[in-house]
N, C-alpha and C. Protein backbone atom coordinates (compact mmCIF):
# COMPACT_ATOMS: atom_id res chain seq x y z
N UNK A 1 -46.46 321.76 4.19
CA UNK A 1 -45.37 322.65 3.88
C UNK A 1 -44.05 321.96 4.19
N UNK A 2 -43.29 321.97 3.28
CA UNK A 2 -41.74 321.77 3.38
C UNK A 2 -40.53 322.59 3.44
N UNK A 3 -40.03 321.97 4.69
CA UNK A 3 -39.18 322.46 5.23
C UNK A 3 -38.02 321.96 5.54
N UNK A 4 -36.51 322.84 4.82
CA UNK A 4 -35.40 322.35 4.64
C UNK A 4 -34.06 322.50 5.32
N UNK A 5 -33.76 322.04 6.50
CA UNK A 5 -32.57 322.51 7.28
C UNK A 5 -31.36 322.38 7.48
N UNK A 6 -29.95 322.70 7.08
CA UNK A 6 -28.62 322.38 7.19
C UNK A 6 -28.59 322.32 8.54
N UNK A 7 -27.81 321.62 9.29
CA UNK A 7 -27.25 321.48 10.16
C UNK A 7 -25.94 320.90 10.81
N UNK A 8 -24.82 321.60 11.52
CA UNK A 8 -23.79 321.29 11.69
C UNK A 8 -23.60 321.03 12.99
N UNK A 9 -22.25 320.27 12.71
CA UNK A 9 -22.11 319.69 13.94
C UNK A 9 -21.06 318.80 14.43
N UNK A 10 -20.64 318.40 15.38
CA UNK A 10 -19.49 317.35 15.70
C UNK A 10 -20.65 315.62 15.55
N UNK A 11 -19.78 315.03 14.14
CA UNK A 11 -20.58 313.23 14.54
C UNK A 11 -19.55 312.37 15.37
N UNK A 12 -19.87 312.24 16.22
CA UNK A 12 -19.29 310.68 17.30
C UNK A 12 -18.74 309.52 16.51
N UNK A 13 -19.95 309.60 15.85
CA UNK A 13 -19.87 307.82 15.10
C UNK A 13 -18.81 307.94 13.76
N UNK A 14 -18.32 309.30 13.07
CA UNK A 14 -17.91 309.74 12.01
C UNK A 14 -16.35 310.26 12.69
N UNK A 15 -16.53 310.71 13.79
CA UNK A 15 -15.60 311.22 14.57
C UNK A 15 -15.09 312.56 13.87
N UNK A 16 -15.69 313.09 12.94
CA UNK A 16 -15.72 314.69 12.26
C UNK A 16 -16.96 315.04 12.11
N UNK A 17 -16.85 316.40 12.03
CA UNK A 17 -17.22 317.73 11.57
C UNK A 17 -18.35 316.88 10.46
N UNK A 18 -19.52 317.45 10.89
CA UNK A 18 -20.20 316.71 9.76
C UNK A 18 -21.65 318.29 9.72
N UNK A 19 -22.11 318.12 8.36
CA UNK A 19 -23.67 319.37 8.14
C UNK A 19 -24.41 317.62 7.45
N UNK A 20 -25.62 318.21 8.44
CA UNK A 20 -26.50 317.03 8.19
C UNK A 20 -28.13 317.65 7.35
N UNK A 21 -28.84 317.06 6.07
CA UNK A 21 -29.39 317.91 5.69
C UNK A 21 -30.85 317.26 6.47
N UNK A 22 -32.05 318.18 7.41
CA UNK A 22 -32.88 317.39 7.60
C UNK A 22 -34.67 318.45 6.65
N UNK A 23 -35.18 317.18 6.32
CA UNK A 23 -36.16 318.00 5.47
C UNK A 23 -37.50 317.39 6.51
N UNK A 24 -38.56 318.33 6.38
CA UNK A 24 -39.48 318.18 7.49
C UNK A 24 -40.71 318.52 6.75
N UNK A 25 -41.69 317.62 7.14
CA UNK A 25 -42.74 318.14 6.10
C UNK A 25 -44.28 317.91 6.77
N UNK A 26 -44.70 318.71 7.01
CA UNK A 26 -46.05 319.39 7.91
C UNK A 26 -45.40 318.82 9.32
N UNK A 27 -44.78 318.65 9.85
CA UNK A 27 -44.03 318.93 11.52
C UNK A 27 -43.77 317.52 11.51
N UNK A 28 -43.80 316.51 10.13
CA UNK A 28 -42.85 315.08 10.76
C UNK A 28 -41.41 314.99 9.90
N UNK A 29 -40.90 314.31 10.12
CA UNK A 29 -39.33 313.99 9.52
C UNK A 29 -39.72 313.40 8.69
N UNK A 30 -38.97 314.07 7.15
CA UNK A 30 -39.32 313.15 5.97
C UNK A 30 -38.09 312.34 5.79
N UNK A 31 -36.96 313.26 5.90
CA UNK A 31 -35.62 312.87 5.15
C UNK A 31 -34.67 313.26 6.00
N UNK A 32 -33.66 312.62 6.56
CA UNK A 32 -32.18 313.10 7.33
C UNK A 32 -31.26 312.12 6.31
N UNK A 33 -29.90 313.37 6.50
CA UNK A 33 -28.84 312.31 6.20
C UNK A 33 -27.30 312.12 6.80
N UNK A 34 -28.33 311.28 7.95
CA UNK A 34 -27.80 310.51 8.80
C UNK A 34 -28.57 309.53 9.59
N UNK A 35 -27.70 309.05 10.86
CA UNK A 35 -28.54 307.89 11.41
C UNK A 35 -29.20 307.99 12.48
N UNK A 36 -30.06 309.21 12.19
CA UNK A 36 -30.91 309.66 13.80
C UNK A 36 -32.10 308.95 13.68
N UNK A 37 -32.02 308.31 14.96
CA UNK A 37 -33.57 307.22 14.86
C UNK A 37 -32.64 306.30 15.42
N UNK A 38 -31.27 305.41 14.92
CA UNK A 38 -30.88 304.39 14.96
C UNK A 38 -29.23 304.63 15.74
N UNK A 39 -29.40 305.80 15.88
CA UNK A 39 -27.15 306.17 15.98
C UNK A 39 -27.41 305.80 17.85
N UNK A 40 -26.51 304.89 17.93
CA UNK A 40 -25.82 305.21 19.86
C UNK A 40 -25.30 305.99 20.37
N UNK A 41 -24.57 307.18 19.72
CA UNK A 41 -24.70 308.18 20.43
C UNK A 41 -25.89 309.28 20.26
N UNK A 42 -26.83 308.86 20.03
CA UNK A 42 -27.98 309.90 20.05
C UNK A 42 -28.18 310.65 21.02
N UNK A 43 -28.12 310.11 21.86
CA UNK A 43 -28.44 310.67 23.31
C UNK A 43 -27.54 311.87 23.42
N UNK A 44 -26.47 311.60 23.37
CA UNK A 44 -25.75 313.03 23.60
C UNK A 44 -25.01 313.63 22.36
N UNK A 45 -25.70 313.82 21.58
CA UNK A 45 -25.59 313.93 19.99
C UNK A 45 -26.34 315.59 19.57
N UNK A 46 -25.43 316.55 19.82
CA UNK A 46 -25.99 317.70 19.26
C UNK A 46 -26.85 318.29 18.03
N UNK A 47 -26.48 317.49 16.84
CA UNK A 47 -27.37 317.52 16.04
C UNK A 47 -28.76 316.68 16.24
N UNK A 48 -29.12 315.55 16.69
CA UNK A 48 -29.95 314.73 17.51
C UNK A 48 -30.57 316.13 18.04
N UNK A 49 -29.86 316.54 18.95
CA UNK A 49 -30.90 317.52 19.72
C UNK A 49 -31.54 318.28 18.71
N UNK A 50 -30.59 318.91 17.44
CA UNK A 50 -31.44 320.15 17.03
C UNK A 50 -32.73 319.73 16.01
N UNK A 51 -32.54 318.24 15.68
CA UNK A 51 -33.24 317.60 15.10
C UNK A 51 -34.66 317.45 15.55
N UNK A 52 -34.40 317.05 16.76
CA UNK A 52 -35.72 316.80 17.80
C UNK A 52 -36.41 318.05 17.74
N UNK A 53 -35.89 319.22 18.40
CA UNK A 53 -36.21 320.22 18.42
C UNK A 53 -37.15 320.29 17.57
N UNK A 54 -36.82 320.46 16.12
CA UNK A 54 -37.16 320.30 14.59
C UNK A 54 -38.96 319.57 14.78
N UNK A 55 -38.72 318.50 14.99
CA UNK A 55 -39.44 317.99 14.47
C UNK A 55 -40.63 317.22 16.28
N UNK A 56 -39.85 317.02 17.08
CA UNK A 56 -40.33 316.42 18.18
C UNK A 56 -39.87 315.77 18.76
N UNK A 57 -39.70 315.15 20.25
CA UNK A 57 -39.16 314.10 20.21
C UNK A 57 -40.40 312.49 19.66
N UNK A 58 -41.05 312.45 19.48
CA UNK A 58 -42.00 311.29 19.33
C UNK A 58 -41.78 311.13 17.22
N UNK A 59 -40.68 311.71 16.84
CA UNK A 59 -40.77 311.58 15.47
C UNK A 59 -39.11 310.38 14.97
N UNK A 60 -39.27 310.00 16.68
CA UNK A 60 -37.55 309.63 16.64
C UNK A 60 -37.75 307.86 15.94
């Protein structure tokens, strides 16, 4: 099953206001668009969190 999520948020690396689209499909990450997996501020990266949430942290 696929599953499609807007998400907003402050980006660090963009330094604005950014909606990130993440699509999830049977509970792994198919598609983000952005650089979660690879961004340096991940760690304290609010969308990062809601992402994880999403999907796991072991999908990073």
């Amino acid at each position: 099953m696929e599953q499609e999520k807007f998400i907003s948020g402050y980006c660090r690396q963009l330094d604005a206001s950014r909606m990130v689209e993440v699509i999830v499909e049977n509970g792994d990450l198919s598609e983000v668009d952005c650089c979660y997996g690879n961004c340096v501020y991940q760690s304290s990266c609010l969308i990062a969190k809601e992402i994880s949430e999403l999907t796991g942290p072991e999908s990073i």
